[in-house]
Protein backbone atom coordinates (compact mmCIF):
# COMPACT_ATOMS: atom_id res chain seq x y z
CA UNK A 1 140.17 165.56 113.63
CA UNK A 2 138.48 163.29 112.07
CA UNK A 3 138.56 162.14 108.56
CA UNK A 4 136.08 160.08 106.72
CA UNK A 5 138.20 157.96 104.26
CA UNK A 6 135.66 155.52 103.22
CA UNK A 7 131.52 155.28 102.58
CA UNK A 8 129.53 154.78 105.18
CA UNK A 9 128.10 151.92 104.21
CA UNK A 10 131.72 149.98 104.65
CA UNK A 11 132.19 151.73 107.99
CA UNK A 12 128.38 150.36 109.26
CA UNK A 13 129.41 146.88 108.36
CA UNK A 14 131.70 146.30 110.92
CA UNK A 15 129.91 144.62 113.77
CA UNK A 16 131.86 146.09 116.95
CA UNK A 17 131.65 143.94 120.55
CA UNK A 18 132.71 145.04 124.21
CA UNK A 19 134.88 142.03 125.25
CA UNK A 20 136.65 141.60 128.13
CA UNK A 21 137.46 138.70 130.93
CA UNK A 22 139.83 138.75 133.72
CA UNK A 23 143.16 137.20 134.66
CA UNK A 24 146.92 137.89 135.95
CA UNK A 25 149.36 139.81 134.48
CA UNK A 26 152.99 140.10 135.59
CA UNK A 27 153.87 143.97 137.08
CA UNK A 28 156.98 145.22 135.43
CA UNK A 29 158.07 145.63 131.76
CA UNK A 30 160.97 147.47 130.72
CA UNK A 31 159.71 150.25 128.11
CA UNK A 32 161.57 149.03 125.10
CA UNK A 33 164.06 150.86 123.02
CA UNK A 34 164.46 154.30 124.10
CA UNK A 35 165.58 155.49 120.43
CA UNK A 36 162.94 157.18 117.73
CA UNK A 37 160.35 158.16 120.32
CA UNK A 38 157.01 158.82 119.34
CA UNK A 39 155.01 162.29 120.43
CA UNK A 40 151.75 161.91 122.03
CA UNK A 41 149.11 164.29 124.08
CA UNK A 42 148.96 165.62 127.58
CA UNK A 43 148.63 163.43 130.97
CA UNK A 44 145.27 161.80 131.48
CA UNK A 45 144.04 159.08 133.92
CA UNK A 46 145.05 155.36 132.72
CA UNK A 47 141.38 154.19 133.82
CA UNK A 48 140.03 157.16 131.54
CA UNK A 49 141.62 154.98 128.26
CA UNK A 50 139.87 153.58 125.38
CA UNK A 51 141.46 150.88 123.93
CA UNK A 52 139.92 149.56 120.21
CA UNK A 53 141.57 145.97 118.72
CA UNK A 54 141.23 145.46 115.20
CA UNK A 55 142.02 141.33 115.04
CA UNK A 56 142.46 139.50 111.50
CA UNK A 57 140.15 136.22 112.76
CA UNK A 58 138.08 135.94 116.00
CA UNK A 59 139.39 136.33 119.86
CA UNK A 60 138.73 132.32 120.47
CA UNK A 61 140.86 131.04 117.97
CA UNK A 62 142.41 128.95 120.10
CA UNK A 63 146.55 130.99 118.85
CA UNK A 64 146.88 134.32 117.72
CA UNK A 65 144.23 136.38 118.32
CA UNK A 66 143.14 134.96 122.04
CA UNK A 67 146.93 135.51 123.04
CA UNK A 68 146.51 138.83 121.68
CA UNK A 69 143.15 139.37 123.04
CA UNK A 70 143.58 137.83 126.47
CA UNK A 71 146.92 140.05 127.16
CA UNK A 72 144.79 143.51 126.24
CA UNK A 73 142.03 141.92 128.75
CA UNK A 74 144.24 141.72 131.67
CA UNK A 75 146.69 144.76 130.57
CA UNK A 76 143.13 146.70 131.02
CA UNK A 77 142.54 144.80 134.34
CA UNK A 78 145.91 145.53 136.26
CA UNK A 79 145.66 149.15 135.01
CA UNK A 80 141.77 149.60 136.31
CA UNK A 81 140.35 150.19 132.54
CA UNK A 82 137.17 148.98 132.52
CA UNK A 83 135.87 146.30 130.28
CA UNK A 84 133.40 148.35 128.42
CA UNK A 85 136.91 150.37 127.13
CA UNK A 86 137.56 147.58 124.70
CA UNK A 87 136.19 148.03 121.36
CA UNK A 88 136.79 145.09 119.17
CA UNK A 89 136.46 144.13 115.51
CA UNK A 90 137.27 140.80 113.87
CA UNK A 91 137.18 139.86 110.83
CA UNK A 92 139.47 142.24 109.22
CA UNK A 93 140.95 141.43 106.14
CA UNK A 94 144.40 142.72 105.35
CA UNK A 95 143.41 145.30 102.87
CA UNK A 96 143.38 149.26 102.56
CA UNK A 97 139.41 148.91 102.33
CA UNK A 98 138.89 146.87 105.51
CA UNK A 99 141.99 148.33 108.10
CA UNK A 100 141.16 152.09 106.88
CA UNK A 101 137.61 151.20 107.82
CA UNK A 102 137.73 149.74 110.90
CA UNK A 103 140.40 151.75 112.21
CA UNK A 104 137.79 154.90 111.16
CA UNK A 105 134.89 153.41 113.24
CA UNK A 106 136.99 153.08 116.45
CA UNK A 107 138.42 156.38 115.72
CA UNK A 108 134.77 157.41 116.15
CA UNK A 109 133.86 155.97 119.07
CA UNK A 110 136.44 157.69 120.81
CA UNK A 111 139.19 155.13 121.16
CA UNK A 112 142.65 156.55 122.48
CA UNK A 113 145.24 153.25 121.42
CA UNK A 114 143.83 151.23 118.51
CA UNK A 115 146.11 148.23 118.31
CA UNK A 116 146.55 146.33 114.95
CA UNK A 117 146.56 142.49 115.43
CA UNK A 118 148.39 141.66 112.42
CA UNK A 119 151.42 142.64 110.38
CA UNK A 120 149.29 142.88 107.27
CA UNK A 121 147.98 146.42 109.03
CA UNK A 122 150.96 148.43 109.25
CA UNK A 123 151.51 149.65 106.17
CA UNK A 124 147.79 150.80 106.02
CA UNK A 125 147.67 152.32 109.99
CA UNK A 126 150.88 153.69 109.53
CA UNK A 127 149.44 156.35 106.73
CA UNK A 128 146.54 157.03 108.89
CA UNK A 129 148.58 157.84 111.64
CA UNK A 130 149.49 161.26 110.66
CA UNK A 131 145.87 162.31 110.44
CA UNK A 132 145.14 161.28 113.66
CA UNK A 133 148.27 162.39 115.75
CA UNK A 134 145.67 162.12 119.19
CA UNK A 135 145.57 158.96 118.55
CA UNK A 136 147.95 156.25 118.81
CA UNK A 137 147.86 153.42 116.58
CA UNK A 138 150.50 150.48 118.01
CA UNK A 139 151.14 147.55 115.86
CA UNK A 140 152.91 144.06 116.46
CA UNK A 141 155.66 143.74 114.59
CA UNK A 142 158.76 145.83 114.09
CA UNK A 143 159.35 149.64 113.83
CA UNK A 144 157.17 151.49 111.22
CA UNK A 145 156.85 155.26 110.73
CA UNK A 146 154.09 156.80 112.68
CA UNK A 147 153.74 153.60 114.59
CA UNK A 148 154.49 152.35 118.51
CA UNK A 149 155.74 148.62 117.45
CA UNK A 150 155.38 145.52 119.52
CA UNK A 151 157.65 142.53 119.80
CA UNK A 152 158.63 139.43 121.93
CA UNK A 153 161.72 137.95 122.73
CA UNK A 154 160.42 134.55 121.50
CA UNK A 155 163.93 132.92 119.74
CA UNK A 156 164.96 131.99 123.34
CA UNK A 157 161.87 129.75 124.20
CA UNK A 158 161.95 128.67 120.89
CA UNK A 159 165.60 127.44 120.52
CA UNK A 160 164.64 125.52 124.44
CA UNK A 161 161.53 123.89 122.44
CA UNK A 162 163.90 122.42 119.91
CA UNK A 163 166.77 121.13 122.13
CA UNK A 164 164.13 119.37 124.04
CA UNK A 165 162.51 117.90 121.08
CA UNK A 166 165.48 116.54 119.57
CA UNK A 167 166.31 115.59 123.03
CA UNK A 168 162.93 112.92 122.55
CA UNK A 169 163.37 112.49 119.05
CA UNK A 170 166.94 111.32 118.29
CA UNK A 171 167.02 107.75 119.12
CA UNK A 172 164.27 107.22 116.22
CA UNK A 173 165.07 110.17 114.11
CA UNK A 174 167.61 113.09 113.86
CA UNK A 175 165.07 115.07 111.54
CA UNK A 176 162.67 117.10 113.17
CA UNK A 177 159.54 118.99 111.56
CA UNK A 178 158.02 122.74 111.94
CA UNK A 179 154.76 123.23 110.80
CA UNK A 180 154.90 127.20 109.42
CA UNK A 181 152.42 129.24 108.75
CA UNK A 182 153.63 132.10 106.34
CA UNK A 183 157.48 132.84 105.24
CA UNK A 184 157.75 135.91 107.00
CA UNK A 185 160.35 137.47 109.60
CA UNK A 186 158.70 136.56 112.94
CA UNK A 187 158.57 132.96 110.95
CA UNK A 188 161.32 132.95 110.39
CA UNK A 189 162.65 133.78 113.55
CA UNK A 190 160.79 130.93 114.97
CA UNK A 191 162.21 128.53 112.52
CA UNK A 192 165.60 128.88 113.25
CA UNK A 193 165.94 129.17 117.01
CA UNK A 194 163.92 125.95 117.06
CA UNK A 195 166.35 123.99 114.50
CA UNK A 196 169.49 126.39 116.43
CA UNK A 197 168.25 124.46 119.15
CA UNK A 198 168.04 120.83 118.06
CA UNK A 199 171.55 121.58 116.67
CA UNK A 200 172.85 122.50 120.51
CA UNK A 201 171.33 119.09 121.04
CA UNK A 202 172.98 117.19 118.47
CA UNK A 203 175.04 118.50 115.69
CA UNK A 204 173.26 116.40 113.10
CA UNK A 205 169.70 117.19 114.09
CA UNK A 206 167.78 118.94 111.28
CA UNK A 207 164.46 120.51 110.90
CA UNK A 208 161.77 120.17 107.54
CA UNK A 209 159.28 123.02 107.15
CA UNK A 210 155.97 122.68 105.83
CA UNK A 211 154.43 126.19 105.01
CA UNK A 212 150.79 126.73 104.75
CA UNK A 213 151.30 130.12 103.36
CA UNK A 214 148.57 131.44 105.44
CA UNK A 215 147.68 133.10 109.06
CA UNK A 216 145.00 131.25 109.70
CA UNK A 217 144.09 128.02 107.76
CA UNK A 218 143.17 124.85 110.06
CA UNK A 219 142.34 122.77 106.98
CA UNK A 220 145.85 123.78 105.79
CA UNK A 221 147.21 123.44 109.12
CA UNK A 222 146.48 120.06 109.21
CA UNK A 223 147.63 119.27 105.65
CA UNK A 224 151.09 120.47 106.66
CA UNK A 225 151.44 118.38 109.94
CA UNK A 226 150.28 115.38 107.84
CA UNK A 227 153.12 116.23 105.44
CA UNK A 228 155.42 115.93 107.96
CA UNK A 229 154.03 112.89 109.54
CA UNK A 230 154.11 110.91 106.55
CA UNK A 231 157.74 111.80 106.20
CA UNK A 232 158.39 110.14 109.13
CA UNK A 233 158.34 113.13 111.39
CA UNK A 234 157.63 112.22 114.92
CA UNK A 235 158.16 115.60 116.73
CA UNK A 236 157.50 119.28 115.42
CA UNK A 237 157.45 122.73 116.39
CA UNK A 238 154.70 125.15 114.87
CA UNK A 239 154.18 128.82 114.57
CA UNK A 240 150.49 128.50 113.22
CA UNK A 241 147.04 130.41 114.76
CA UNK A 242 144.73 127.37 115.26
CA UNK A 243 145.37 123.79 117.19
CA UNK A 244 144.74 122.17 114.08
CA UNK A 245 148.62 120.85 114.12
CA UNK A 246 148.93 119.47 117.73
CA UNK A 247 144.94 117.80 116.84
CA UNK A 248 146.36 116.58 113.62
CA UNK A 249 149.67 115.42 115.91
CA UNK A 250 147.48 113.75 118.77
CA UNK A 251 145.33 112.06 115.91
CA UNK A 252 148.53 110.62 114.07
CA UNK A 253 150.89 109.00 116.90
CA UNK A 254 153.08 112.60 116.50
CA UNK A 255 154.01 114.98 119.51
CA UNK A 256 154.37 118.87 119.35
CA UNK A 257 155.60 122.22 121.04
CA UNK A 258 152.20 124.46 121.12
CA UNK A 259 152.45 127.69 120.22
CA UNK A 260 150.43 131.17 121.28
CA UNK A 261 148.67 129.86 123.94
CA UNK A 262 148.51 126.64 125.96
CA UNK A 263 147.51 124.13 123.58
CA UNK A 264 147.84 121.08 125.79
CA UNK A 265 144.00 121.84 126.43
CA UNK A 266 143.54 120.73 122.92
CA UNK A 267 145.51 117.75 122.27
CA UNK A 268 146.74 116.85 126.02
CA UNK A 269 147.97 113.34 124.04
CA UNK A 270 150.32 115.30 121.59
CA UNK A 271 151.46 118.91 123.07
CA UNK A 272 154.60 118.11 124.81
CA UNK A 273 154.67 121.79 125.92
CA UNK A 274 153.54 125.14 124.56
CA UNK A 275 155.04 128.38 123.34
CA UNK A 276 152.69 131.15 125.02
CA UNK A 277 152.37 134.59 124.47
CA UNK A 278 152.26 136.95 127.33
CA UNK A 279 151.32 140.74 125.99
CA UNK A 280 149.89 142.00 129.03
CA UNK A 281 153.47 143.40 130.73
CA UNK A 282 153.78 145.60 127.12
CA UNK A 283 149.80 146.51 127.08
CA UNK A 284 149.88 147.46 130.32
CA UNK A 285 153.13 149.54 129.57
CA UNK A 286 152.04 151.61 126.22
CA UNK A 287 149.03 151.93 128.25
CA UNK A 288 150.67 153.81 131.15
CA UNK A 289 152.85 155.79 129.27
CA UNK A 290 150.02 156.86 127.03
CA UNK A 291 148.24 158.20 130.23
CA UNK A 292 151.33 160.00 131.35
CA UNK A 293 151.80 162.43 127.99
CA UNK A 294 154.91 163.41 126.53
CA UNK A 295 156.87 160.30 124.72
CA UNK A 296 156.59 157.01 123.73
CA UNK A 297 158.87 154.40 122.59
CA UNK A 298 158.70 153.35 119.12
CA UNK A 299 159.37 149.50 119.82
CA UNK A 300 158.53 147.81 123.42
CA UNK A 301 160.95 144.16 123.10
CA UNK A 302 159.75 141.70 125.75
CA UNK A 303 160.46 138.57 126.86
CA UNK A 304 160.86 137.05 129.83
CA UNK A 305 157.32 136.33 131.23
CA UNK A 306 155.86 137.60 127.82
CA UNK A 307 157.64 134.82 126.01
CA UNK A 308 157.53 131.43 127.87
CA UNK A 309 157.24 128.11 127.90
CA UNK A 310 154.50 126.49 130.40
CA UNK A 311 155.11 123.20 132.09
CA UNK A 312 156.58 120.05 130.68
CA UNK A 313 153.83 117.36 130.52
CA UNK A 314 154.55 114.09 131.36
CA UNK A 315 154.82 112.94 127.81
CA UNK A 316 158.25 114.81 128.18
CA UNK A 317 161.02 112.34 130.40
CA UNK A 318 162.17 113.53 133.81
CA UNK A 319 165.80 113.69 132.77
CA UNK A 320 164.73 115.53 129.76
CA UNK A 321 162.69 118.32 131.70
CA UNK A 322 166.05 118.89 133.71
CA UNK A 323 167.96 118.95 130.91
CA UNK A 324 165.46 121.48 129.29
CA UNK A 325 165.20 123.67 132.94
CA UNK A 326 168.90 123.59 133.04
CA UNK A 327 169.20 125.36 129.45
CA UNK A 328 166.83 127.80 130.13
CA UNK A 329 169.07 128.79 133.07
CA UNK A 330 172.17 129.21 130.72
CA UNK A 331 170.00 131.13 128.55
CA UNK A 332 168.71 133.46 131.55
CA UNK A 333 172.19 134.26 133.07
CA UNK A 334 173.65 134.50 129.71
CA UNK A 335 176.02 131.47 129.39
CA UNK A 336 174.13 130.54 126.42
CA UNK A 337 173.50 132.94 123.27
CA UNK A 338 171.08 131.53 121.00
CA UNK A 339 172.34 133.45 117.60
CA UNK A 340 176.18 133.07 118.53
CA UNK A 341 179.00 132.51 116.11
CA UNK A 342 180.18 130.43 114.31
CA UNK A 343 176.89 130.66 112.29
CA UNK A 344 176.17 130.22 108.58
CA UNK A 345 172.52 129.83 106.57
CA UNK A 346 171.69 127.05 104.28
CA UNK A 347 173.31 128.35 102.07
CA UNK A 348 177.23 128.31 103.23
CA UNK A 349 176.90 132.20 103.75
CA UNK A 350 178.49 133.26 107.22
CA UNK A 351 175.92 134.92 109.16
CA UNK A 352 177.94 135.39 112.35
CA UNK A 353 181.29 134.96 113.15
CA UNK A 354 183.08 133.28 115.69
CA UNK A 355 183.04 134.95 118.76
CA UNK A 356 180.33 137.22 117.95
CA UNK A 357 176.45 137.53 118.81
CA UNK A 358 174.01 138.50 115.67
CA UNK A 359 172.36 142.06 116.67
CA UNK A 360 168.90 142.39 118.06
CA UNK A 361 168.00 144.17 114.37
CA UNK A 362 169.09 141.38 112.73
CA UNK A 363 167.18 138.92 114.83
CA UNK A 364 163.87 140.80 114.04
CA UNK A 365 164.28 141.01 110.47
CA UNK A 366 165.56 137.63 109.51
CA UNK A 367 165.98 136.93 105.97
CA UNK A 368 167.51 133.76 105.95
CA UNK A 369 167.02 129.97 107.35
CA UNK A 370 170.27 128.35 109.14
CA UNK A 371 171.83 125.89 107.86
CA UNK A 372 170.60 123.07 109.37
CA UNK A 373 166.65 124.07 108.33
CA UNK A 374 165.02 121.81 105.01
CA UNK A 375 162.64 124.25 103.69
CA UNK A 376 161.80 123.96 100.26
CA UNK A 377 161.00 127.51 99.22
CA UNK A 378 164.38 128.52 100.40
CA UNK A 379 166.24 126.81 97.40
């Protein structure tokens, strides 16, 4: 069925390009929770798919978007999909307007799975979706009616990237920065596993945000870094779309965890390590149980080898790349749980209690900042 919801002037203006490039994925992904399960159509060949990718800036942004991008690329590879399946639009603001239109054109050239890039979509796919039901819109972020959700596992590698930056920075400096981009739940999320773990590396360690309250700002980017630079920040984490903060780092004396993708490439003098995200294993998942009909989850949770950290450079001490491999270990076989109890915000509110382990739920949605995280807007 389909539905024209806007002129066709808007629809024409979106500029669509074939995109693809080639890479490796890892094989296996566990489907997610099996709770809430979405209804699609009958069995069909994977290879047969059409995948459309509505993306809020361009696929070489160097974060975001190329993560994003890259893991459709080689989900489409592994399951033989062939490059000319991959419809994609950039540009697309965060409004009704611009998702309902874009979403229409891929609609119309046949696309199967149109996947929204962008929290600022879901509210907007999610009352499409019941117009379409052959179609099956899947959004990053957490469960929405109507919608097959995507998440990583990322407070893991991100509570690793602080312990090892405190691990550096503590001799000169117990305070640590994060460069943020928006106050927002995956933010959020990022935020505190980083300053949980500085605080598993030294009780006293803290962490000062700078928000650019923005995706995707690099002149903003930068201003934030510098903020935290000229407080005297030597070593920061960031959960920002462009390499502006590990070029603004590299430029400035500062070092950096990158975030997204490999950002090392960018400022090899500054990114002690990066943050990457793998979305191939899930792609490559809602892909194959698209083909096969019947159900599909409404939330595929990775991490793993969606959510890890690449290689320590050398900037980064021998003993302290042990110490950091030897935490991720605890982390893997369970001896260590990132959101355990005793745990309280900044605030003095108990979050969790002694002896217990916050709930996945409550890990996706956070609305608070621990209390070891400076972040202004939080007062």
């Amino acid at each position: 069925m389909k539905k024209k919801l806007l002129s066709i002037i808007l629809a024409a203006a979106l500029a669509v390009s074939c995109l693809a490039g080639c890479g490796n994925a890892a094989n296996d992904s566990s489907k997610g929770s099996a709770d809430n399960e979405k209804q699609t159509g009958g069995a069909t060949a994977v290879s047969d798919l059409k995948i459309g990718e509505i993306e809020s800036y361009v696929i070489n942004d160097g974060g975001w978007c190329q993560a994003t991008h890259t893991g459709l690329v080689n989900a489409m590879e592994e399951c033989g999909i062939p490059e000319e399946n991959l419809l994609t639009l950039e540009n697309i603001a965060e409004d009704q307007a611009s998702v309902q239109a874009a979403a229409e054109q891929l609609i119309d050239e046949g696309c199967d799975i149109i996947v929204g890039a962008s929290t600022g979509y879901s509210g907007y796919l999610s009352d499409m979706a019941a117009d379409y039901p052959d179609v099956t819109f899947a959004q990053w972020g957490t469960e929405t009616d109507g919608l097959v959700a995507y998440e990583l596992r990322s407070y893991e590698a991100m509570f690793v990237a602080g312990y090892v930056c405190e691990l550096m920075s503590q001799d000169e400096n117990t305070k640590l920065g994060f460069s943020a981009s928006m106050d927002e739940f995956s933010v959020r999320t990022a935020i505190n596993s980083y300053a949980l773990g500085a605080k598993y590396a030294n009780p006293k360690a803290t962490v000062q945000v700078a928000c650019a309250d923005t995706w995707y700002d690099p002149d903003k980017e930068t201003q934030c870094a510098k903020s935290l630079i000229d407080a005297g920040i030597k070593y920061m984490g960031m959960e920002a779309t462009s390499p502006a903060v590990a070029q603004t780092c590299e430029a400035n004396g500062a070092y950096c965890v990158g975030y997204h993708v490999d950002m090392s490439q960018y400022a090899p003098d500054a990114v002690l390590f990066s943050f990457t995200w793998n979305f191939a294993p899930i792609f490559k998942q809602i892909f194959e149980d698209k083909a096969a009909g019947g159900e599909m989850k409404s939330l595929y949770y990775e991490g793993g080898e969606c959510a890890q950290l690449t290689e320590f450079s050398d900037l980064v001490p021998e003993d302290i790349q042990q110490k950091g491999n030897e935490l991720k270990e605890k982390i893997a076989s369970g001896e260590v749980q990132v959101y355990a109890g005793p745990l309280s915000d900044d605030k003095g509110n108990e979050l969790v209690a002694e002896g217990q382990v916050m709930d996945d739920a409550t890990i996706l949605l956070q609305d608070f900042y621990v209390s070891n995280v400076d972040c202004a807007w939080s007062k």
